[in-house]
C-alpha atoms as a PDB file:
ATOM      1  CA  UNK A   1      98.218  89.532 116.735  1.00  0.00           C
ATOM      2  CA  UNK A   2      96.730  91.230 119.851  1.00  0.00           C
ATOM      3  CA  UNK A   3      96.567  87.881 121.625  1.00  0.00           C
ATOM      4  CA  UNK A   4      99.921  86.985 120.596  1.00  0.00           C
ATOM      5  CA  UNK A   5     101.305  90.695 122.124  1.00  0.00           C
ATOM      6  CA  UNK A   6      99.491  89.710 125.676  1.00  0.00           C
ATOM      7  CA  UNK A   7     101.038  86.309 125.502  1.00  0.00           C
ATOM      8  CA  UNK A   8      98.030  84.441 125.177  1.00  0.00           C
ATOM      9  CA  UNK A   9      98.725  82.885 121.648  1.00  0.00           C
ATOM     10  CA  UNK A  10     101.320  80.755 121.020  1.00  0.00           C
ATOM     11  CA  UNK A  11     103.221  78.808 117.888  1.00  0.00           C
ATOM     12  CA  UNK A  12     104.754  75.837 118.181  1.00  0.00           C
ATOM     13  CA  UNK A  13     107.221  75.299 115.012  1.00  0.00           C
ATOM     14  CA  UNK A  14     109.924  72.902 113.673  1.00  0.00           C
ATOM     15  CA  UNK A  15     112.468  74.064 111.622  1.00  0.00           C
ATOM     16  CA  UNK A  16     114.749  71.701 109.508  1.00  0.00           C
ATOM     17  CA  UNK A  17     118.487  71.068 108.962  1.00  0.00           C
ATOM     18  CA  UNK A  18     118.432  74.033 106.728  1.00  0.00           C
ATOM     19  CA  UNK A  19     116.431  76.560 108.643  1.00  0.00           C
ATOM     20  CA  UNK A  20     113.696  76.264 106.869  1.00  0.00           C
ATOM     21  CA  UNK A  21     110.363  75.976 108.273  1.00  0.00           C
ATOM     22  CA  UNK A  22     109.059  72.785 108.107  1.00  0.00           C
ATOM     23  CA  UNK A  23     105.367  72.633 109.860  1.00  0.00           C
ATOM     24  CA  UNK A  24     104.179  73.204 113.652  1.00  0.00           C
ATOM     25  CA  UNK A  25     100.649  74.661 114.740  1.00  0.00           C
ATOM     26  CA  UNK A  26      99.405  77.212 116.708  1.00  0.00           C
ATOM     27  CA  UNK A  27      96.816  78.335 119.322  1.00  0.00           C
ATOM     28  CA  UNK A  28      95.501  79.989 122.370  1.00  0.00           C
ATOM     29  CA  UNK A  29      96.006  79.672 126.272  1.00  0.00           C
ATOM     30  CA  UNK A  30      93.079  80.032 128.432  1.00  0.00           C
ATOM     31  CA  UNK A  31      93.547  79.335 132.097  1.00  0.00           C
ATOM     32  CA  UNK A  32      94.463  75.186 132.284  1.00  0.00           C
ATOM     33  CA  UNK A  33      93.294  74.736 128.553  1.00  0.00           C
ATOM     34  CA  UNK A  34      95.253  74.936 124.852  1.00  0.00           C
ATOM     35  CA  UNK A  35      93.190  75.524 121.954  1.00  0.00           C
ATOM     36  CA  UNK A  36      94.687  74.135 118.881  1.00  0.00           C
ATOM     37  CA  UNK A  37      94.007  76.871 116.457  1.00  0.00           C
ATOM     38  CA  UNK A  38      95.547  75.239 113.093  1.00  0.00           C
ATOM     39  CA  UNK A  39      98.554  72.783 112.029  1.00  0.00           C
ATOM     40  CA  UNK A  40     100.383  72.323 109.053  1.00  0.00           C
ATOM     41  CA  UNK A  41     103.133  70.782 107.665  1.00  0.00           C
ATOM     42  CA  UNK A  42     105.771  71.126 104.834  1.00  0.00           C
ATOM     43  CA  UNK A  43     107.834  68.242 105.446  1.00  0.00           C
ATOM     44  CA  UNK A  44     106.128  64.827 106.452  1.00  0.00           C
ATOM     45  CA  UNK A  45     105.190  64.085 110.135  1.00  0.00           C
ATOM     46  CA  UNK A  46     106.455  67.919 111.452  1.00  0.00           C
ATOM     47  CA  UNK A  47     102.868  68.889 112.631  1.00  0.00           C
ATOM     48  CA  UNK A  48     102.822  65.726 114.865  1.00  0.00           C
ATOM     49  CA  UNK A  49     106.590  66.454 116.201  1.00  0.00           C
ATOM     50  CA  UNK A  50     104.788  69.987 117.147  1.00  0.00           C
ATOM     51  CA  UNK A  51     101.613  68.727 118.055  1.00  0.00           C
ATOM     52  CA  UNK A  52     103.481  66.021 120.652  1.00  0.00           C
ATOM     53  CA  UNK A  53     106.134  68.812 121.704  1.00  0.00           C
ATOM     54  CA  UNK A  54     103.285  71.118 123.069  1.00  0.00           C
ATOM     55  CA  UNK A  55     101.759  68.381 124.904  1.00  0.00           C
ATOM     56  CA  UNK A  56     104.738  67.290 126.558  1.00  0.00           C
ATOM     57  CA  UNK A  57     105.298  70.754 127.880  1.00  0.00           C
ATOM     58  CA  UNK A  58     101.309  71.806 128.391  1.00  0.00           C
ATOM     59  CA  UNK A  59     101.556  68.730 130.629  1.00  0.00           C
ATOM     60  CA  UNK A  60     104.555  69.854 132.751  1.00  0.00           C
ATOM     61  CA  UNK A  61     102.913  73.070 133.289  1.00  0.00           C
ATOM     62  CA  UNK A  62      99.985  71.751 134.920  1.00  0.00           C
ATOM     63  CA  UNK A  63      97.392  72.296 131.624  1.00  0.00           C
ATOM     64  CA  UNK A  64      94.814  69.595 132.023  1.00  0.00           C
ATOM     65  CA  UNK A  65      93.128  70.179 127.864  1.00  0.00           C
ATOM     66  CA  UNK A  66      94.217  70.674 124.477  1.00  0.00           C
ATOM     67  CA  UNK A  67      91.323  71.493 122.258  1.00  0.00           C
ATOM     68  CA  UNK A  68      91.278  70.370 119.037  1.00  0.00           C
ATOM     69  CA  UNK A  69      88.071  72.208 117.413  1.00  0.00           C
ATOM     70  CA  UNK A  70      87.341  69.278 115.227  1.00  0.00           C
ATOM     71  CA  UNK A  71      87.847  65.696 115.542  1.00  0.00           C
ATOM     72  CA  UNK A  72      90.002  64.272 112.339  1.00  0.00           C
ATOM     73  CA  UNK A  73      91.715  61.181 112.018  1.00  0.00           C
ATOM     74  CA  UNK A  74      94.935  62.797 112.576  1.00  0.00           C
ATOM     75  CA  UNK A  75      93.949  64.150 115.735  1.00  0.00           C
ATOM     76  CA  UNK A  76      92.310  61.071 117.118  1.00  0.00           C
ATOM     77  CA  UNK A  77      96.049  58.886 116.079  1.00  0.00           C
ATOM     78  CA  UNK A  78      97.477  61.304 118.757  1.00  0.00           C
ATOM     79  CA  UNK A  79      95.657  60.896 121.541  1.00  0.00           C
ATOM     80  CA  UNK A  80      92.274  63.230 121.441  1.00  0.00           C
ATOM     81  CA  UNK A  81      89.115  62.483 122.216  1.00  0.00           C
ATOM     82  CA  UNK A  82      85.625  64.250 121.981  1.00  0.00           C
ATOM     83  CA  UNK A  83      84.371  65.711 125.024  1.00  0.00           C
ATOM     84  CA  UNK A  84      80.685  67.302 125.618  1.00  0.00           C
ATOM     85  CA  UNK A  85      80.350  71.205 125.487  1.00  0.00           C
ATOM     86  CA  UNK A  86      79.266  70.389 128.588  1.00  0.00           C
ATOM     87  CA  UNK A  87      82.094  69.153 129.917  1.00  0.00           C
ATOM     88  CA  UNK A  88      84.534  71.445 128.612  1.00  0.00           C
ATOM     89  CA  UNK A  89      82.613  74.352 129.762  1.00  0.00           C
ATOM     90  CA  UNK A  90      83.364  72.660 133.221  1.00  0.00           C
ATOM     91  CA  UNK A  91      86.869  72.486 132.896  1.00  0.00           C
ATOM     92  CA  UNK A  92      87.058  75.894 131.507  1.00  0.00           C
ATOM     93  CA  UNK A  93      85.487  77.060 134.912  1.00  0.00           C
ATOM     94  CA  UNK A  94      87.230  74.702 136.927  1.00  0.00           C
ATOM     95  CA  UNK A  95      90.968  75.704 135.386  1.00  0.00           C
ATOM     96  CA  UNK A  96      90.354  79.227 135.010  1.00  0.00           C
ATOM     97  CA  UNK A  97      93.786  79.781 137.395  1.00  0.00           C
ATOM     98  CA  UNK A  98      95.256  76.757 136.509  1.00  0.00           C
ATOM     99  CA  UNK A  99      98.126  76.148 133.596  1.00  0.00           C
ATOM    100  CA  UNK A 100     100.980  78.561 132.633  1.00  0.00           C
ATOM    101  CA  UNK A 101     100.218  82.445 132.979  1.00  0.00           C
ATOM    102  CA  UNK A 102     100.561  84.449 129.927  1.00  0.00           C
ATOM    103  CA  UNK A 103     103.802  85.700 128.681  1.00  0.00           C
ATOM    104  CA  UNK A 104     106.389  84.410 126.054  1.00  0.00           C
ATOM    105  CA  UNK A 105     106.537  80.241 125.954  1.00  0.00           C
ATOM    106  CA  UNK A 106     110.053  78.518 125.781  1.00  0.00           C
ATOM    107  CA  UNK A 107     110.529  74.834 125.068  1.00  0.00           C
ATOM    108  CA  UNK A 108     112.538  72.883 127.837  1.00  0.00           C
ATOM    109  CA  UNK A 109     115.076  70.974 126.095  1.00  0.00           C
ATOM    110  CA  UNK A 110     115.171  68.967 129.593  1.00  0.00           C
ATOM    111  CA  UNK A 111     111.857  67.722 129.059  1.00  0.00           C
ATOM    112  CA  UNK A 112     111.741  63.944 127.403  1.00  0.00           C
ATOM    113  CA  UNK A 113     108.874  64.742 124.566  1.00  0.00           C
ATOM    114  CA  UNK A 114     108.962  60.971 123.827  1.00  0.00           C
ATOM    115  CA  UNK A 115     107.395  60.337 127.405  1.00  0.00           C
ATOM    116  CA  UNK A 116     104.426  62.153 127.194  1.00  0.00           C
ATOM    117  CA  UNK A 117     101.028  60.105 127.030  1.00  0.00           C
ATOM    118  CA  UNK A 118      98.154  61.020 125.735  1.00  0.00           C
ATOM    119  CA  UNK A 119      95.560  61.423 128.636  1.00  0.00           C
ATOM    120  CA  UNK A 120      98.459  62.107 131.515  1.00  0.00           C
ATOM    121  CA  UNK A 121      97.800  65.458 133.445  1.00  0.00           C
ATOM    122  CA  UNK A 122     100.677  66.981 135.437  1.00  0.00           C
END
């Protein structure tokens, strides 16, 4: 919650026809670098229509990682790879300034989600 309050954790949700909630995910901002905390999803595909939405827009704002914790199936369909620690603990360093600064998030509606590609960096 205290993360959330200093803008630093952020939900990503989809919502259906009804206004129901119907899956998304959530996670944490650190310098250029998401960390996908958790997904989930009542209705089928929503946590991939999240999961894709963020990326679009971590991409726009200069973000170079989303971190994934653990490699799944799901994760690897949608673009992620595993990295070294080694390698993200260099990009941590090397993005520290880098990516969107903390605050409240708002999705671009501009923004064509369908054109982001897994492995593109702003």
């Amino acid at each position: 919650e205290a993360l959330h309050r200093q803008g630093h954790a952020h939900s990503v949700e989809v919502w259906d026809g009804g206004g129901r909630l119907a899956g998304g995910l959530y996670g944490v901002a650190s310098g250029g670098v998401f960390f996908t905390e958790s997904q989930f999803a009542r209705e089928r595909d929503t946590s991939k229509i999240a999961f894709v939405t963020l990326n679009r827009h971590l991409t726009e704002w200069g973000f170079v990682l989303n971190e994934g914790k653990e490699m799944t199936g799901h994760l690897a369909a949608l673009g992620m790879r595993e990295i070294p620690r080694e390698e993200l603990l260099t990009i941590l360093d090397d993005t520290a300034q880098k990516g969107k600064p903390p605050g409240k998030w708002e999705v671009d509606t501009a923004l064509d989600v369908a054109a982001w590609q897994p492995g593109a960096t702003a």
